[in-house]
Protein backbone atom coordinates (compact mmCIF):
# COMPACT_ATOMS: atom_id res chain seq x y z
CA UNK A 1 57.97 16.41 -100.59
CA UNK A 2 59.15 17.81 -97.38
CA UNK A 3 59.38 15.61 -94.12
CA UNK A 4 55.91 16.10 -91.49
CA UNK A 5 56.50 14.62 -88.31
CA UNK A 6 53.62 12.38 -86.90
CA UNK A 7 52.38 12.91 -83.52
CA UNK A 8 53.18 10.49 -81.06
CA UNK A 9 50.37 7.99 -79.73
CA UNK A 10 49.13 8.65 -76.50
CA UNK A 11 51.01 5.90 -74.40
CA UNK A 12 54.10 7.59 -76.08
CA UNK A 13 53.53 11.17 -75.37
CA UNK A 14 55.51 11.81 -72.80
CA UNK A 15 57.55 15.40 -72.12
CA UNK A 16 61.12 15.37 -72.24
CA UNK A 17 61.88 15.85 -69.42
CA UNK A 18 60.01 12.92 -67.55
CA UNK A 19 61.42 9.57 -66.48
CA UNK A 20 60.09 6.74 -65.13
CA UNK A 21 60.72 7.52 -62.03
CA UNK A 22 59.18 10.81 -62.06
CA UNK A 23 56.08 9.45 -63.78
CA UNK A 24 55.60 6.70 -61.06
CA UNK A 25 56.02 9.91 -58.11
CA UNK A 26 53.21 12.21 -59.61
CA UNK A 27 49.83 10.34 -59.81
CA UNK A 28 48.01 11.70 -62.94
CA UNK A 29 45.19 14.64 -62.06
CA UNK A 30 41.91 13.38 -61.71
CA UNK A 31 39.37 13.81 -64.44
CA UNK A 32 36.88 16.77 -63.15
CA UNK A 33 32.96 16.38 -63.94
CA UNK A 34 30.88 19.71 -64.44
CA UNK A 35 28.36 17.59 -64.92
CA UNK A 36 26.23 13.82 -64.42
CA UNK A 37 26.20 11.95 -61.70
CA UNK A 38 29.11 11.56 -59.52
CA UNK A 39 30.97 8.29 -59.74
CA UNK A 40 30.33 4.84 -58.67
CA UNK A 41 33.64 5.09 -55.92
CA UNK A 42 31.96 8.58 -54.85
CA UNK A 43 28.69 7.40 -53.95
CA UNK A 44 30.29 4.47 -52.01
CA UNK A 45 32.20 6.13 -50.04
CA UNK A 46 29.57 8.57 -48.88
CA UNK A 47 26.71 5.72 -48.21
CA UNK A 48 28.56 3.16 -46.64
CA UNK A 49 29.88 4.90 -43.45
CA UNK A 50 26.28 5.67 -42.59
CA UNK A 51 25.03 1.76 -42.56
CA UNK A 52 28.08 0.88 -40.82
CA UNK A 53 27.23 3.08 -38.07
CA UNK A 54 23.16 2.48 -37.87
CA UNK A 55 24.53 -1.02 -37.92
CA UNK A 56 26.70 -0.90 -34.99
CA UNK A 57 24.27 1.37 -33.33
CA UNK A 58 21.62 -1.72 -33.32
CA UNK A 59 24.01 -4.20 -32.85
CA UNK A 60 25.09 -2.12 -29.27
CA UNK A 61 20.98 -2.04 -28.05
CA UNK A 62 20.79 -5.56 -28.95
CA UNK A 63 23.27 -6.43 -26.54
CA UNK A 64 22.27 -3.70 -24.00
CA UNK A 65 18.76 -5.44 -24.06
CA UNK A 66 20.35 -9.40 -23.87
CA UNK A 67 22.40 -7.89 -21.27
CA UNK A 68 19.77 -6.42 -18.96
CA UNK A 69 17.96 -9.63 -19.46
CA UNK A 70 20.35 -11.76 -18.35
CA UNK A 71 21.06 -9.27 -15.36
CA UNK A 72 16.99 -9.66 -14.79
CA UNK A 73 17.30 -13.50 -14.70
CA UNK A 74 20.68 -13.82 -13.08
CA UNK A 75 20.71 -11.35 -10.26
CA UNK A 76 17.15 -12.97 -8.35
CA UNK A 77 18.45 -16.10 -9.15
CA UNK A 78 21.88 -15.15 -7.43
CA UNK A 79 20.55 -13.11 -4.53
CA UNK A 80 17.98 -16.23 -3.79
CA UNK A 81 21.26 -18.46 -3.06
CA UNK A 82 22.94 -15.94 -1.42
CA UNK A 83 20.45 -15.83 1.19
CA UNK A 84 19.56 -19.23 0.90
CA UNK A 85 23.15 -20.01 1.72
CA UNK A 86 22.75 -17.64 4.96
CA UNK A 87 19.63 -19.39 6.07
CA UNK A 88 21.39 -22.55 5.67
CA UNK A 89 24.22 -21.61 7.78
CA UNK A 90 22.39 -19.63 10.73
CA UNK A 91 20.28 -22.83 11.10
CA UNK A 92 23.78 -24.82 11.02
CA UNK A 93 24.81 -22.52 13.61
CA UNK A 94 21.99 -23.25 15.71
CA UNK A 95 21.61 -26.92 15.31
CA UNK A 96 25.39 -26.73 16.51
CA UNK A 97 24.28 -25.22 19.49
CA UNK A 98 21.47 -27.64 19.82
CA UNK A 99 23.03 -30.13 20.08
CA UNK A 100 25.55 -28.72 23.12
CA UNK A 101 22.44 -28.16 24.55
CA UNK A 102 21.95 -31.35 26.62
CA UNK A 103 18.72 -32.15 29.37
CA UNK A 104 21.24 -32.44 32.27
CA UNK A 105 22.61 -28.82 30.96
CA UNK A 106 19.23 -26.94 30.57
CA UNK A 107 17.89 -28.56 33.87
CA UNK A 108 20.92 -27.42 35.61
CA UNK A 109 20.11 -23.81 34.35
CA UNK A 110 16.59 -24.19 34.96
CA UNK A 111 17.68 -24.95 38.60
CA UNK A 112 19.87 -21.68 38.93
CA UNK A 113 17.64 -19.67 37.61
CA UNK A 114 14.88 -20.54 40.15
CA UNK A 115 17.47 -20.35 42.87
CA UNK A 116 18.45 -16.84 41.68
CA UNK A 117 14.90 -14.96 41.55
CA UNK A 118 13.33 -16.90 44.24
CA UNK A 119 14.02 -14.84 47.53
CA UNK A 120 13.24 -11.55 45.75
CA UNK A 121 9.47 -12.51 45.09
CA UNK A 122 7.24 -12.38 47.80
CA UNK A 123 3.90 -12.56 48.22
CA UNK A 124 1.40 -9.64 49.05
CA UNK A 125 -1.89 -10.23 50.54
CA UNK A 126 -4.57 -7.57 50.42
CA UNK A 127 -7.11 -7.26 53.57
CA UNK A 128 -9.82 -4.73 54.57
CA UNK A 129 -11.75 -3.15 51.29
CA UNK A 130 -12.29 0.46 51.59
CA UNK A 131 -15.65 1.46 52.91
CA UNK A 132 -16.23 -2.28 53.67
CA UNK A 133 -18.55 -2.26 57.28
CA UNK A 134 -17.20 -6.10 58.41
CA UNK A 135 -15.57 -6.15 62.17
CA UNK A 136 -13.79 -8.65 61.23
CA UNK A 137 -10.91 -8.04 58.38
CA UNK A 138 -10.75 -10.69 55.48
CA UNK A 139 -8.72 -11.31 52.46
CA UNK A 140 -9.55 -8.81 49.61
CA UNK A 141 -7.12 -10.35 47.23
CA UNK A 142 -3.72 -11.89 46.89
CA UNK A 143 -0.85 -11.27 44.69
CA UNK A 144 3.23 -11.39 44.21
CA UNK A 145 6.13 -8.72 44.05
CA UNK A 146 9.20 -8.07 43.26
CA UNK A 147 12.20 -7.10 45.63
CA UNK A 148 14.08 -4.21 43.57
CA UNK A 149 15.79 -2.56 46.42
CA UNK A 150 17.59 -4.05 49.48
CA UNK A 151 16.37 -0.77 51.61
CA UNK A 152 12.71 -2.73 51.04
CA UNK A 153 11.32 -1.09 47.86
CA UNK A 154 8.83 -3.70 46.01
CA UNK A 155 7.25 -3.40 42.45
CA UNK A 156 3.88 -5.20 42.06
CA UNK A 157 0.57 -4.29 40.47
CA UNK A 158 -1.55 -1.77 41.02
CA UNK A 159 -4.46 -4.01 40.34
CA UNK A 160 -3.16 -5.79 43.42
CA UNK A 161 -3.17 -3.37 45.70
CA UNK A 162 -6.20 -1.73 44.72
CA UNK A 163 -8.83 -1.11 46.99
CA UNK A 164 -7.28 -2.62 50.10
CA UNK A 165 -5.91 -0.25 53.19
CA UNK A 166 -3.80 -3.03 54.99
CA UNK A 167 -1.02 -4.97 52.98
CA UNK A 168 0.82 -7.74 54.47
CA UNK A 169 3.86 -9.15 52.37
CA UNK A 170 5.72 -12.78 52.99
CA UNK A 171 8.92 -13.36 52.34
CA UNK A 172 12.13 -14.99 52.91
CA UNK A 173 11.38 -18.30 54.94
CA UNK A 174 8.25 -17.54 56.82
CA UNK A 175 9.15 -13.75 57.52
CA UNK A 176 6.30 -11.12 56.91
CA UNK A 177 5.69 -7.20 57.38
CA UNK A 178 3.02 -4.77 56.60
CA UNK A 179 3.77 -2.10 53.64
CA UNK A 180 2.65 0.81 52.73
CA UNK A 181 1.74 2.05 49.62
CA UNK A 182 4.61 4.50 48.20
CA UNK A 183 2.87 5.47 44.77
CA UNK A 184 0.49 4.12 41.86
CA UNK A 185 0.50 4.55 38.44
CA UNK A 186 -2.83 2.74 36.79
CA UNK A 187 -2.05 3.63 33.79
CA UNK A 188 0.59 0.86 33.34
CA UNK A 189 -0.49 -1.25 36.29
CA UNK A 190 2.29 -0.90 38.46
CA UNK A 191 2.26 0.25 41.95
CA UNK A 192 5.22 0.55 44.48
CA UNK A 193 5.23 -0.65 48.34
CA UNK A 194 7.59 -0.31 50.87
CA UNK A 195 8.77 -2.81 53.72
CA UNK A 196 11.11 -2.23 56.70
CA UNK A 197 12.92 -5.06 57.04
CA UNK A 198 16.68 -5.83 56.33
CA UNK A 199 18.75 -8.53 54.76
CA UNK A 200 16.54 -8.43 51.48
CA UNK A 201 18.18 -10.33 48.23
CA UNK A 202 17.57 -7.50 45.05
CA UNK A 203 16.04 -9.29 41.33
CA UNK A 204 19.09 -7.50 39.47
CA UNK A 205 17.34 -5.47 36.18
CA UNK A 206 17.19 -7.34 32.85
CA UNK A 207 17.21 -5.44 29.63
CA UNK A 208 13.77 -6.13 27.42
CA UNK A 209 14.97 -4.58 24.45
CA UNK A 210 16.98 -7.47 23.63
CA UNK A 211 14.52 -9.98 24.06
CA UNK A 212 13.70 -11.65 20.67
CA UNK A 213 10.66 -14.01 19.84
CA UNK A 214 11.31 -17.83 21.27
CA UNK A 215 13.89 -16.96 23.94
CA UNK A 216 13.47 -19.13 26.92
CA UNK A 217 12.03 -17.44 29.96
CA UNK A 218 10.97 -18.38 33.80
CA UNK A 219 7.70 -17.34 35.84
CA UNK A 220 8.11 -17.09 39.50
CA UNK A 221 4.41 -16.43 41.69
CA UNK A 222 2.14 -17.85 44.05
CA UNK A 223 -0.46 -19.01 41.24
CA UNK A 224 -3.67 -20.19 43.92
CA UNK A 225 -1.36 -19.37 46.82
CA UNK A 226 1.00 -21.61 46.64
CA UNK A 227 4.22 -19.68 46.77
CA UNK A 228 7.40 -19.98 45.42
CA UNK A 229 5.88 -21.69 42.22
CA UNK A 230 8.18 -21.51 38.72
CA UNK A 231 6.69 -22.15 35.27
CA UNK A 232 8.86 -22.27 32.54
CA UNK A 233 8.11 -21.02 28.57
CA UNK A 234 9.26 -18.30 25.77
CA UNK A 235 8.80 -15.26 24.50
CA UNK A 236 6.00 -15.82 22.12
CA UNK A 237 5.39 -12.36 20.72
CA UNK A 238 6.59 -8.18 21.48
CA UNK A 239 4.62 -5.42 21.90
CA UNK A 240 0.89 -6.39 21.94
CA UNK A 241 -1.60 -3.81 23.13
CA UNK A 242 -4.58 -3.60 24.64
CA UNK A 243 -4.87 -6.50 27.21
CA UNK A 244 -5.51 -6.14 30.61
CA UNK A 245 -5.35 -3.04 33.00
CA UNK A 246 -2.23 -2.28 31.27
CA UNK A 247 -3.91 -1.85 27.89
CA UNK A 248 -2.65 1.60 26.83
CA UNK A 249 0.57 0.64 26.15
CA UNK A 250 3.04 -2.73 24.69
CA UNK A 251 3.40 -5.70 27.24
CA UNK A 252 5.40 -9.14 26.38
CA UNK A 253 3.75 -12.41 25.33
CA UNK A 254 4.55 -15.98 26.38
CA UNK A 255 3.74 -19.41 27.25
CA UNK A 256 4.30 -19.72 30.96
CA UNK A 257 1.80 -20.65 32.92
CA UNK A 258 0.27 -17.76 34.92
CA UNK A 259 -2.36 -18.27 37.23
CA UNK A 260 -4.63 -16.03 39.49
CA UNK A 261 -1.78 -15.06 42.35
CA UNK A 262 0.99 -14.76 40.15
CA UNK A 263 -0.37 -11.19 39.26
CA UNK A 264 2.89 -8.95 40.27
CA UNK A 265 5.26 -11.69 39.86
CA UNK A 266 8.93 -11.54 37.93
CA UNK A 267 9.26 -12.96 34.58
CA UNK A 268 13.47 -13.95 34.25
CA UNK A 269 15.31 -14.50 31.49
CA UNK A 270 18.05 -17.17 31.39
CA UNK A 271 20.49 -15.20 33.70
CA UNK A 272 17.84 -15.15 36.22
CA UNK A 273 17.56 -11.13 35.56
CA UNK A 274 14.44 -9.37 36.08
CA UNK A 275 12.92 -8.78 32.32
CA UNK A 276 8.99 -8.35 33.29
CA UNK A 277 6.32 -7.82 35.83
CA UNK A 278 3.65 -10.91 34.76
CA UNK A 279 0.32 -8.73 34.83
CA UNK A 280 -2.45 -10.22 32.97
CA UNK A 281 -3.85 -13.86 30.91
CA UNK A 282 -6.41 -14.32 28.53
CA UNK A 283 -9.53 -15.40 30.02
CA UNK A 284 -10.06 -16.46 34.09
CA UNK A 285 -7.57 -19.52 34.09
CA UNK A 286 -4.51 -20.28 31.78
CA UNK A 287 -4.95 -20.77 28.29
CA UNK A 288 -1.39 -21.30 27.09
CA UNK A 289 -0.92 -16.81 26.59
CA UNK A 290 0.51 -14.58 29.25
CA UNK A 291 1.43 -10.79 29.67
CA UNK A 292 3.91 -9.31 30.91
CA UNK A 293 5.47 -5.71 31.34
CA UNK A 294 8.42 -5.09 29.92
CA UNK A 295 11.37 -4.49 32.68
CA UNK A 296 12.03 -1.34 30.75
CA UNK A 297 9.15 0.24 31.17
CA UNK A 298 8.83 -1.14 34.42
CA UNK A 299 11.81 0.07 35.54
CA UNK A 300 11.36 4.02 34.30
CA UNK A 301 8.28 3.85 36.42
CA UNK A 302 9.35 2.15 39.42
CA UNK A 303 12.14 5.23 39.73
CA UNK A 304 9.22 7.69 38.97
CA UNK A 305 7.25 6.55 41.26
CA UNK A 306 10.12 6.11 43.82
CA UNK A 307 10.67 9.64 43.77
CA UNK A 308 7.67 11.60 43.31
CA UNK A 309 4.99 8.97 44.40
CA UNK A 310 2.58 9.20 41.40
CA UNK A 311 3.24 9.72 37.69
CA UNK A 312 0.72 12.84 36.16
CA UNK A 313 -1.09 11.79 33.37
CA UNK A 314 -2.67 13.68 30.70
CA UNK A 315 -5.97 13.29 29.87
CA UNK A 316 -8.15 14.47 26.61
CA UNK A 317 -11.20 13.60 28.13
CA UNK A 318 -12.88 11.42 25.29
CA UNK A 319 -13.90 7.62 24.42
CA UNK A 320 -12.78 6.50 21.08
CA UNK A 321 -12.32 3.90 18.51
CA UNK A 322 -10.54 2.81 16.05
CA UNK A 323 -11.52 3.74 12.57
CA UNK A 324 -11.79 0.84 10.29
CA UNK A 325 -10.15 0.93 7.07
CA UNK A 326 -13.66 0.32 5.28
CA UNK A 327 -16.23 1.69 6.35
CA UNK A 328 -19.08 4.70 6.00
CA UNK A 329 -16.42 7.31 6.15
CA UNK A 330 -15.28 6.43 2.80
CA UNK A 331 -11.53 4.85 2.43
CA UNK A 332 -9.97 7.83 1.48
CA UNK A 333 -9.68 8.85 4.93
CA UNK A 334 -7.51 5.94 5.85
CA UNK A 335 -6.56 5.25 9.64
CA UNK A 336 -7.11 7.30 12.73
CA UNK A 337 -9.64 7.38 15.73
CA UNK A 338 -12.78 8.51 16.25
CA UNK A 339 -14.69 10.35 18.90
CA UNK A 340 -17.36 8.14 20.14
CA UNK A 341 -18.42 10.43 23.50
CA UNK A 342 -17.06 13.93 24.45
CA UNK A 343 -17.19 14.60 28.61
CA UNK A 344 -18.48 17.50 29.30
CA UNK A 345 -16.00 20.63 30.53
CA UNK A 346 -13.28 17.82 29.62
CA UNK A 347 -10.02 19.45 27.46
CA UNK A 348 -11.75 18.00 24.66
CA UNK A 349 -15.19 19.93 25.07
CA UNK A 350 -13.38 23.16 25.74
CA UNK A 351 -11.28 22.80 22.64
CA UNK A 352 -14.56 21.59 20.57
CA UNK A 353 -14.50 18.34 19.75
CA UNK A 354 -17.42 16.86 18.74
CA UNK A 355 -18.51 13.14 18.93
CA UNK A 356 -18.35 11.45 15.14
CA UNK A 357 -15.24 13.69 14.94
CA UNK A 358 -11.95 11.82 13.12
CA UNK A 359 -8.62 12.45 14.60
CA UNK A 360 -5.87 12.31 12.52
CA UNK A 361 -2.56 13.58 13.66
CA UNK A 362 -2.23 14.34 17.19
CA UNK A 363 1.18 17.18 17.85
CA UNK A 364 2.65 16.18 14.24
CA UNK A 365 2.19 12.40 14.48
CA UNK A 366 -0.26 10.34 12.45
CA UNK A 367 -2.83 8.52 14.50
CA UNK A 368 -3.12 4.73 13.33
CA UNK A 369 -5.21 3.83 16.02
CA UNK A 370 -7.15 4.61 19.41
CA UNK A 371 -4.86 3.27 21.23
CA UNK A 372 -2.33 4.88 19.96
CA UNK A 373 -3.99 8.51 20.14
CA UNK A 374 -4.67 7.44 24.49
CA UNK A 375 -1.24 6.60 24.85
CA UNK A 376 0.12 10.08 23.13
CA UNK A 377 -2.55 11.79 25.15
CA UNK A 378 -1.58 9.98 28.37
CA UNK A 379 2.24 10.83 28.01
CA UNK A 380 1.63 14.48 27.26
CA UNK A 381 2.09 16.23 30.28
CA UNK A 382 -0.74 18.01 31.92
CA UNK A 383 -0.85 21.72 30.83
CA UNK A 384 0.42 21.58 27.52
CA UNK A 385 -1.25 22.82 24.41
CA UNK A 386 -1.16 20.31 21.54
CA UNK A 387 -2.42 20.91 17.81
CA UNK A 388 -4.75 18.35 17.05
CA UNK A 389 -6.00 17.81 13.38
CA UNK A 390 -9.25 16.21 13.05
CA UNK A 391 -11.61 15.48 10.03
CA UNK A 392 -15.70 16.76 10.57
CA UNK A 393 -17.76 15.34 7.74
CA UNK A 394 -15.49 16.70 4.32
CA UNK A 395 -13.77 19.70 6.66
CA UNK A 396 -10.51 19.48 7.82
CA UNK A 397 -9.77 21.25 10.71
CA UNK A 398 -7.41 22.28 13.15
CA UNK A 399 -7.31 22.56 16.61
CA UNK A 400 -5.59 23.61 19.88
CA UNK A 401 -6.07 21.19 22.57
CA UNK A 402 -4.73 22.05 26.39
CA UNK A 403 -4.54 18.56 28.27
CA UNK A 404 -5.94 18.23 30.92
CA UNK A 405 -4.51 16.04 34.32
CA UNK A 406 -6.17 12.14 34.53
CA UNK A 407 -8.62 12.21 37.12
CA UNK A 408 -7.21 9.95 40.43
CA UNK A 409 -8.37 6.16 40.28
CA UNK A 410 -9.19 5.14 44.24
CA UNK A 411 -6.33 2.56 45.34
């Protein structure tokens, strides 16, 4: 019986060639599937990178959101004590100043301000009305001025000098002199007069722009004729409208005391400059609110007036109101002014306006108000054409408007 060789087991097949080494270098060759279900490792390795990623993806929005609500609660919360914090030091600031701010200190001021304006207001009294048949002449009216020019040039208002044909001002210690009327602009209420006379003390010009609510201002008049009279009080409020003769255009509001006679005065400011022309109070005696017009304005106009003795005005030739935000023309319209009366052959008529007509932009500018639309009307110089658009019933429509000149009030 011949010798058979028995294959070798499995573990100890091995070819050879191999050694240990080499076996431990060449990982065996996967087993390949042509069919079933891939294995377990497989299917792990293709599902879990997915989860991982939805997973960080929701984990990253969570923490967005928790972030933007924190920012939501934080930032207020921090801006609030950031300008708390500011508040707390401008009022630190100004209690600090407070309290350098003794009695004796602000009644020394006090005093050199009324020393400073006091020989540049004068008083102007008014005699002979126009058309009046009395032989013998009497006062019309009385009022105050202001000294802006040593060569005798005064600023007052027009409301003073209206309707008188002899003006005598006082001034200095018991000096006087009879002016004459150099132009009038009724508009704002101002009017300029000139005096020959020399050695004349100037008000020197205040700015009004910088003027803020509660700074400390001084009155000088002759409130009741008594001249030379100071009244002390602040800026309540800027730019009000419609008060007085001036009522086309912003004046200044405060507390001093203004009386019948102070009309044409100076309102100073704390360096005793010239910062308004008092003009006008509520009711016939003080109620605790004065106007004034801002030095500014008063200023542009005095120079105006200075050199071309009037001011032309333009004029539309219409009454109007304001339209209210609710009302029978529906809300949708919103703010502007309407026609109430058309004059006849004014700019206006020729142009076709119609009473119950709503204006709405006047040269490109939205009209909020009626006095707003006078005003623009009133600065537009006299000869230009201006596009007006206007609302009739549902119809828009658009005009061309050539203003016309203000007709001359009698002075």
């Amino acid at each position: 019986m011949m010798y058979q060789p028995q294959p070798n087991s499995p573990d100890e097949q091995r070819p050879s060639h191999s050694t240990p080494d080499t076996q431990r270098d060449i990982p065996p060759s996967p087993t390949i599937h042509s069919k079933g279900p891939p294995p377990i490792l497989a299917v792990a390795q293709e599902v879990n990178p997915p989860t991982t990623s939805i997973g960080l993806r929701v984990f990253s929005r969570f923490m967005l959101l928790l972030t933007l609500l924190l920012l939501l609660l934080v930032v207020p919360w921090f801006l609030e004590n950031i300008s708390y914090h500011l508040a707390r030091g401008r009022q630190q600031a100004a209690r600090e100043s407070l309290e350098e701010l003794t009695p004796t200190r602000f009644a020394r001021t006090s005093r050199l301000v009324a020393a400073t304006i006091q020989q540049s207001v004068v008083d102007i009294i008014g005699r002979n009305p126009k058309g009046a048949k009395q032989k013998s002449p009497h006062v019309l009216g009385q009022g105050c001025g202001v000294i802006v020019d040593e060569e005798g040039y005064i600023l007052t208002n027009y409301h003073v000098v209206r309707n008188t044909t002899q003006l005598t001002v006082h001034y200095g210690e018991g000096r006087q002199a009879t002016a004459e009327v150099v132009g009038v602009d009724a508009y704002t209420d101002l009017a300029v007069l000139k005096i020959d006379a020399e050695n004349l003390v100037a008000a020197s010009w205040g700015d009004s722009e910088v003027l803020a609510q509660g700074d400390p201002v001084w009155a000088m008049g002759s409130p009741w004729g008594l001249d030379n009279s100071v009244s002390f009080g602040i800026v309540s409020a800027m730019g009000r409208h419609g008060i007085g003769q001036a009522k086309h255009h912003t004046l200044l509001q405060t507390d001093a005391m203004l009386q019948p006679g102070n009309s044409g005065g100076a309102l100073v400011n704390a360096k005793g400059e010239l910062i308004g022309i008092n003009t006008a109070i509520v009711g016939e005696s003080f109620r605790g609110i004065s106007f004034a017009i801002p030095s500014n304005m008063a200023r542009e106009i005095y120079s105006r007036l200075k050199n071309d003795g009037e001011i032309p005005r333009g004029w539309l030739g219409v009454q109007l109101a304001t339209l209210p935000r609710s009302s029978s023309y529906g809300e949708d319209h919103g703010v502007g002014a309407i026609v109430v009366y058309v004059f006849k052959s004014s700019p206006a008529d020729v142009a076709g306006i119609r009473s119950g007509d709503i204006i709405k932009v006047w040269q490109s500018k939205t009209i909020k108000n009626a006095g707003q639309l006078s005003q623009l009307a009133a600065q537009t110089m006299a000869g230009d054409k201006v596009q007006v658009s206007l609302l009739r019933g549902e119809e828009e429509l658009s005009l061309s408007v050539t203003v016309g000149r203000r007709p001359a009030l009698p002075q």
